[in-house]
Protein backbone atom coordinates (compact mmCIF):
# COMPACT_ATOMS: atom_id res chain seq x y z
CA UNK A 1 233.54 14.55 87.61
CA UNK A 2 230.91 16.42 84.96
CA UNK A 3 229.30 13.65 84.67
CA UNK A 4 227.71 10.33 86.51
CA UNK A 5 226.71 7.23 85.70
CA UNK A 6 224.14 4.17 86.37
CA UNK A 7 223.03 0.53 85.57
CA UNK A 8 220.13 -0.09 87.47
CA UNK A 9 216.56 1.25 87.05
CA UNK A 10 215.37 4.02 89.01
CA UNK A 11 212.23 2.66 90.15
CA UNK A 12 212.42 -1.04 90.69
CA UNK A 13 216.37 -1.77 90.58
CA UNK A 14 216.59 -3.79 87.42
CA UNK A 15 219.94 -4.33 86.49
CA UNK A 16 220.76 -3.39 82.38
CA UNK A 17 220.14 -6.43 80.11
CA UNK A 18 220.87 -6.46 76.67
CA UNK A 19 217.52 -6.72 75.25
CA UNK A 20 216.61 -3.27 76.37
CA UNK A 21 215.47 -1.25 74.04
CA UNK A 22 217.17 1.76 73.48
CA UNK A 23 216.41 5.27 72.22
CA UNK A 24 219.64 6.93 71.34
CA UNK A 25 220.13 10.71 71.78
CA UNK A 26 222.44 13.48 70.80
CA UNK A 27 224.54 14.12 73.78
CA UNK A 28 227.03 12.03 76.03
CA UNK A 29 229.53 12.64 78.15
CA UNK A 30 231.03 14.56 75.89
CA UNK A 31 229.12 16.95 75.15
CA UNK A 32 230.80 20.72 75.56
CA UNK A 33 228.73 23.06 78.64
CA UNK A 34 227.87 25.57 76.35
CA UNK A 35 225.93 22.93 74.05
CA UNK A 36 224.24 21.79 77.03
CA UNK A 37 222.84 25.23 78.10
CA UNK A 38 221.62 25.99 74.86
CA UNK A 39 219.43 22.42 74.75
CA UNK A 40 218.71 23.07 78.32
CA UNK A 41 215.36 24.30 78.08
CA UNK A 42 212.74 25.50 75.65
CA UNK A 43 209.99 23.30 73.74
CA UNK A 44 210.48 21.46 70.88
CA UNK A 45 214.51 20.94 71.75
CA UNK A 46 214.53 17.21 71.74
CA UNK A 47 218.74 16.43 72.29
CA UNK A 48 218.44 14.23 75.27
CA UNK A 49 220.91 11.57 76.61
CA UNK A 50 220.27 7.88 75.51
CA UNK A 51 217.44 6.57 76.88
CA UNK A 52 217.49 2.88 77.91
CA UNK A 53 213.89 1.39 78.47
CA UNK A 54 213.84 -1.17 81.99
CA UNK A 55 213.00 -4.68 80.78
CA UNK A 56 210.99 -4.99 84.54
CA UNK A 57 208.75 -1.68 84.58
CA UNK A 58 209.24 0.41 81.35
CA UNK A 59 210.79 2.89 82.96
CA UNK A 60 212.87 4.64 80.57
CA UNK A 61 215.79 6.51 82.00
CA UNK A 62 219.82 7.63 80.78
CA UNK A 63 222.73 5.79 82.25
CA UNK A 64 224.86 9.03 81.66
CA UNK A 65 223.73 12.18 83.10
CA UNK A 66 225.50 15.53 84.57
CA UNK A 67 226.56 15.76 88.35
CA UNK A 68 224.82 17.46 90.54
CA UNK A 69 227.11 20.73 90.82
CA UNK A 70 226.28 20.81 86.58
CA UNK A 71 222.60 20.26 87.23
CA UNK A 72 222.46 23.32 89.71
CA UNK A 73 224.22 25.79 87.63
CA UNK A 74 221.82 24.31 84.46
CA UNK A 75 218.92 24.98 86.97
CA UNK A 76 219.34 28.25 88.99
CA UNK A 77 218.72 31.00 86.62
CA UNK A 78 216.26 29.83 84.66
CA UNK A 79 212.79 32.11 84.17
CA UNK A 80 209.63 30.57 85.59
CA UNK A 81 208.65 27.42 85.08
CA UNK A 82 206.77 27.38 81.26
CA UNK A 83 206.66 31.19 81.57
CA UNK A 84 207.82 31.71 77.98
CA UNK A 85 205.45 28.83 76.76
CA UNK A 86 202.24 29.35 79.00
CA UNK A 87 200.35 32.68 79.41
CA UNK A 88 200.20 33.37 82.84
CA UNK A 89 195.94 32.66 82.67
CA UNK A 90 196.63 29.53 81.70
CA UNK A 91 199.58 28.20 83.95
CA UNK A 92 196.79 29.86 86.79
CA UNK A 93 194.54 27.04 85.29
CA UNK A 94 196.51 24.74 85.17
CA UNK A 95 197.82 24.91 88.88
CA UNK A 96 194.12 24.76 90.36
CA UNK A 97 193.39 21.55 88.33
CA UNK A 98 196.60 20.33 90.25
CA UNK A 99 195.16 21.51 93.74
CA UNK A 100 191.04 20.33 93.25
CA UNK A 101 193.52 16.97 92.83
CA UNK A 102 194.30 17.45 96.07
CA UNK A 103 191.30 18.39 97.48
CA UNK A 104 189.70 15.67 96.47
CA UNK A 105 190.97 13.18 98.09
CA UNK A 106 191.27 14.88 101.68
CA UNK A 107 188.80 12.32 103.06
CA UNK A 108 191.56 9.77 103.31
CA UNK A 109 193.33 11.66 105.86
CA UNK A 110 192.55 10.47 109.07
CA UNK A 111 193.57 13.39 110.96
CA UNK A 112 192.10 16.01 112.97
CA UNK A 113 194.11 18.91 111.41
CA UNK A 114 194.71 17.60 107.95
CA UNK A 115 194.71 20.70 106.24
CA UNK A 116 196.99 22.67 108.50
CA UNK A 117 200.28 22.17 106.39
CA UNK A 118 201.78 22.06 103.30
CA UNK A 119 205.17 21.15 101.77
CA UNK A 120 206.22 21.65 97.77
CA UNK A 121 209.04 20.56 96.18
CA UNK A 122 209.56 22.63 92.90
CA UNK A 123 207.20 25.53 94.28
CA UNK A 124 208.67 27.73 91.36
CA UNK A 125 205.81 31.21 91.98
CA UNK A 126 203.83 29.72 94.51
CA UNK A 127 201.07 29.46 92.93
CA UNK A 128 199.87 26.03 93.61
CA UNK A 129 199.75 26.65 97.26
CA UNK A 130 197.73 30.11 96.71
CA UNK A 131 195.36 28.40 94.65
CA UNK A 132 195.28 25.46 96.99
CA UNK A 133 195.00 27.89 99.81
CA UNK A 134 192.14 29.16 98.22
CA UNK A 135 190.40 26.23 97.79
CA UNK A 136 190.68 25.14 101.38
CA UNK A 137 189.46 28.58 102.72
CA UNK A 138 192.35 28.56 105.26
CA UNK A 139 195.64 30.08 105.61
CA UNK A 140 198.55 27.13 106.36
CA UNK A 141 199.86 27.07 110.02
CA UNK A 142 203.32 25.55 108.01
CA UNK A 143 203.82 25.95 104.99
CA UNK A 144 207.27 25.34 102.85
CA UNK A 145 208.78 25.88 99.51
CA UNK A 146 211.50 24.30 97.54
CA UNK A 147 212.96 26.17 95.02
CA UNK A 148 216.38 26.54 94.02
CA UNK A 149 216.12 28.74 91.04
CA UNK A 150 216.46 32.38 92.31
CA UNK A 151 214.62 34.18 89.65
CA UNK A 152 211.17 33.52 91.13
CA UNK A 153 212.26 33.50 94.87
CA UNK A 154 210.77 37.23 95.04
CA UNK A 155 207.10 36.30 94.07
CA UNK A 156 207.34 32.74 95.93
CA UNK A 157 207.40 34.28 99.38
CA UNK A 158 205.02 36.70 98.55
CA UNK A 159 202.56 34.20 98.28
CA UNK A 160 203.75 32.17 100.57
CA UNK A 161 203.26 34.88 103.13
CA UNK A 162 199.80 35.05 102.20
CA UNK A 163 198.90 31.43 102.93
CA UNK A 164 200.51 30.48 105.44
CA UNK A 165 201.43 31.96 109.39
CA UNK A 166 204.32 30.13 109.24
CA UNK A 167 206.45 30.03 105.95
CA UNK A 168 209.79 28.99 104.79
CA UNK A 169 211.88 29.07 101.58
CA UNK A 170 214.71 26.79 100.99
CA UNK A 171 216.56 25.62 97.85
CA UNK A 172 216.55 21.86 98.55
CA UNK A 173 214.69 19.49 100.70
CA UNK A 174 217.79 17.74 102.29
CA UNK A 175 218.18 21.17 103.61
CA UNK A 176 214.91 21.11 106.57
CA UNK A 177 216.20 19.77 109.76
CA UNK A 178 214.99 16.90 111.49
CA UNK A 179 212.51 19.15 113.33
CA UNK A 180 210.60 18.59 109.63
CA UNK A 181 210.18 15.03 110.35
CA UNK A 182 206.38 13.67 110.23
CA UNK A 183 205.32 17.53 110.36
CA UNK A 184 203.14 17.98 107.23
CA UNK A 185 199.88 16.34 105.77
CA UNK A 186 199.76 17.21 102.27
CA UNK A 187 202.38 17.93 99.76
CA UNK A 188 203.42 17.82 95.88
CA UNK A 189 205.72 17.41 93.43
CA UNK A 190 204.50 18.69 89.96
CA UNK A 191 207.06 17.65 87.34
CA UNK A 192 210.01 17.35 89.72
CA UNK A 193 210.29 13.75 89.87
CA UNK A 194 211.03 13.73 85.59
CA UNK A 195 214.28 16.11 86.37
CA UNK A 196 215.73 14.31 89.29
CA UNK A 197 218.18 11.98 89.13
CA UNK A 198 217.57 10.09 92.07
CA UNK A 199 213.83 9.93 92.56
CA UNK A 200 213.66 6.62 95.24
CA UNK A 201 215.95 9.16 97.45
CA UNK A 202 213.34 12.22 96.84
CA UNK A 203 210.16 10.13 97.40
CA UNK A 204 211.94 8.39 100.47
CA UNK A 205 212.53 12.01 102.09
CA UNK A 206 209.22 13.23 101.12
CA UNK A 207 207.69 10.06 103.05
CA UNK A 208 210.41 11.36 105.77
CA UNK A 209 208.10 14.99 106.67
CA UNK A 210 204.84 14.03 106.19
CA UNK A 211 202.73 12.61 108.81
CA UNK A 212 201.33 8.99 108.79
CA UNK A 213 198.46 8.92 106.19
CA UNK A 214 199.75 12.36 104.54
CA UNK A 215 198.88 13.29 100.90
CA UNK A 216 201.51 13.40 98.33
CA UNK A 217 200.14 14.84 94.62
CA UNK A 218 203.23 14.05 91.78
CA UNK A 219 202.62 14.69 88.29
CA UNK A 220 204.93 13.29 85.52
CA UNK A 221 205.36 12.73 81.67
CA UNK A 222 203.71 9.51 80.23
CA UNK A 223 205.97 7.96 77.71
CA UNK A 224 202.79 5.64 77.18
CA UNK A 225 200.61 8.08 76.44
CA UNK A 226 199.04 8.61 72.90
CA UNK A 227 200.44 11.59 72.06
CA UNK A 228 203.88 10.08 73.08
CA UNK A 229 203.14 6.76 70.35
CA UNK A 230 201.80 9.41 67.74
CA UNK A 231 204.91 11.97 68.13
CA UNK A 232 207.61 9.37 68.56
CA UNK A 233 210.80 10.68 69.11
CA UNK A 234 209.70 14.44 68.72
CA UNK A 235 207.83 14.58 71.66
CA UNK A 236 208.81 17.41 73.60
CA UNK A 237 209.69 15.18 77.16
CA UNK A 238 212.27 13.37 75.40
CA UNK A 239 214.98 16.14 76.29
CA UNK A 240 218.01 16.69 78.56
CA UNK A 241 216.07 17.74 81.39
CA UNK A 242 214.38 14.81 81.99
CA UNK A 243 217.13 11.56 83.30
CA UNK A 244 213.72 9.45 83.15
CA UNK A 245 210.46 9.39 82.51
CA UNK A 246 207.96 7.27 84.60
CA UNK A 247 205.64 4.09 83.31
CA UNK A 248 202.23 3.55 85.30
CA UNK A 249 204.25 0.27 86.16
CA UNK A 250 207.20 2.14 87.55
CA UNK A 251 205.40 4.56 89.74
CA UNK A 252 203.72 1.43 91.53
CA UNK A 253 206.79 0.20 91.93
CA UNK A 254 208.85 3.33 93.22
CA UNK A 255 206.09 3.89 95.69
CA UNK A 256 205.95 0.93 97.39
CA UNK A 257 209.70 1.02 98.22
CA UNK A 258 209.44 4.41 99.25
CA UNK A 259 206.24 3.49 101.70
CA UNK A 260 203.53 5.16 99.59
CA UNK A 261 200.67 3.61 98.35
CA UNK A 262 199.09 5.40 94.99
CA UNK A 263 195.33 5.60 96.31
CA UNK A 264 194.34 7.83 92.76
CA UNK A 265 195.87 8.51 89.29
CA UNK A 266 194.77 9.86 86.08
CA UNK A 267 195.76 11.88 82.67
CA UNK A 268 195.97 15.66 83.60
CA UNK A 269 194.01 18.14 81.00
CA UNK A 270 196.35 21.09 80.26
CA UNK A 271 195.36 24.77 79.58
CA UNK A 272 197.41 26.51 76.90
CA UNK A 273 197.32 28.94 74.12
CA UNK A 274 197.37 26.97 70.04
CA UNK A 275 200.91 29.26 69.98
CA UNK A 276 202.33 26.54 72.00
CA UNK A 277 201.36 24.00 69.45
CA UNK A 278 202.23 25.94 66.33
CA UNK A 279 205.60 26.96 67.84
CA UNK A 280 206.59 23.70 68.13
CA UNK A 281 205.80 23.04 64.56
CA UNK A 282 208.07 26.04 63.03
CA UNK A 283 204.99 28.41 62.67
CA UNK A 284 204.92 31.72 64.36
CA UNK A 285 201.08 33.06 64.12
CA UNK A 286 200.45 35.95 65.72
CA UNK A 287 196.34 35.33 66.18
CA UNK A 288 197.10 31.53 67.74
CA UNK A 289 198.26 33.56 70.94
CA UNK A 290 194.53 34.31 72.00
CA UNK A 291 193.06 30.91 70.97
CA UNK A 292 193.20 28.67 74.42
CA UNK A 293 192.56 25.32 74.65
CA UNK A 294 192.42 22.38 77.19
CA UNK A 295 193.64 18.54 76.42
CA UNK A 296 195.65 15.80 77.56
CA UNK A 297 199.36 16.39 77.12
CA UNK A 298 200.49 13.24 77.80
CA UNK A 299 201.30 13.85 81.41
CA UNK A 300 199.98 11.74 84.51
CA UNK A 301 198.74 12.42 88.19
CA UNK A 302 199.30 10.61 91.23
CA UNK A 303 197.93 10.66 94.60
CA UNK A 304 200.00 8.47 97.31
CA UNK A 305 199.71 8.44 100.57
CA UNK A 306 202.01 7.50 102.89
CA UNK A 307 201.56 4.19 104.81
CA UNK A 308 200.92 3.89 108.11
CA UNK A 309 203.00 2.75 110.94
């Protein structure tokens, strides 16, 4: 089966109700692979499946979605993450916003080594944990990466290798043995959660390897936001990639069941070049390349922490 299908909410289990509001998109079940790869990435390439919005939380999410053998051959060859949309300066930027996030809040642990090891699901390059790394001032005694696209496995261990002793690559998380179990005290997930289709099952295994207390940073598309009200239906997250996209209301929610507790949250400030903005417009100018900027994109953080026993 090509496809799979659901009538529940991701986040807090609310079964579908008629009064949902729904915003209708260009593909289905139907829809031919080769259509799908070409929508598959890319900003500014809004075909998405039907989004149905969760009378409970807000959540919105699509009741018809590809299966998971799809998803993987959608996913494995694709370049870097943002790589044709973000100079790499920027997407440098942007990961050590993500990791002072983390910093931060490492007075909540209560543990003696709780900077000692690190888990990321969606690692892509790596470089969140070598900036994080580098704010810490330590090498990781364990550090591992999830990252099933193969493209960027080369420059992931590399850094990997340099911060950590002890590193690991694999290409998905229900692939670490039960050795992994309440073995880490910080981890992220930085625009993961949007893509996967079963996010109470992710969260629930993340909770799984980290030890009591641990620090889990997530970051995901606002479909509150302003920009999100001011673009409508042309706002970039609205796409295929993306089976749902998260509410403040639904994060509480999926948290809680997953035994996390969100002890932090915020709008993340993203740095880009104005050729990012004008591309999505139809305009190709050459100067807007070397014209950066920093602003709110309409994309959340969230610090949980894992409950203790």
């Amino acid at each position: 089966m090509e496809f799979r299908k659901r009538d529940k909410c991701p986040c807090c289990n609310f079964s579908l109700k008629g009064d949902e509001k729904i915003f209708k998109g260009d593909l289905d079940a139907n829809v031919k692979k080769k259509v799908l790869r070409n929508v598959w990435m890319g900003i500014g390439k809004t075909k998405h499946f039907t989004y149905l919005k969760c009378s409970s939380c807000g959540t919105l999410y699509n009741t018809v979605y590809p299966s998971e053998i799809l998803l993987n051959s959608l996913y494995q060859n694709m370049p870097a993450n943002m790589d044709s949309e973000v100079n790499p300066q920027n997407q440098i930027k942007n990961q050590v916003s993500y990791a002072k996030y983390i910093y931060k809040v490492l007075n909540l642990l209560d543990t003696k080594n709780s900077k000692n090891s690190f888990l990321e699901v969606g690692a892509d390059r790596g470089l969140l944990i070598k900036e994080l790394k580098n704010l810490l001032g330590i090498k990781f005694k364990n550090c591992i990466g999830i990252e099933p696209n193969n493209v960027v496995l080369k420059e992931l261990k590399y850094n990997l290798d340099e911060s950590s002793t002890n590193s690991r690559i694999y290409s998905d998380i229900n692939d670490l043995d039960k050795e992994y179990s309440n073995k880490f005290n910080l981890s992220a997930c930085i625009h993961i959660l949007d893509h996967c289709y079963e996010p109470k099952e992710l969260l629930s295994n993340l909770n799984n390897k980290l030890k009591s207390n641990g620090i889990l940073l997530i970051v995901v598309h606002n479909p509150e936001s302003t920009l999100a009200k001011v673009l409508g239906r042309k706002w970039p997250p609205y796409c295929s990639q993306h089976p749902q996209l998260f509410t403040k209301k639904g994060i509480l929610k999926i948290s809680e069941s997953t035994g996390f507790e969100v002890v932090k949250k915020g709008r993340t400030f993203n740095n880009f070049a104005l050729s990012m903005i004008t591309k999505f417009f139809g305009f190709k100018i050459n100067f807007a390349n070397n014209i950066n900027l920093k602003m709110p994109l309409g994309n959340m953080y969230y610090i949980l922490r894992k409950k203790s026993i």
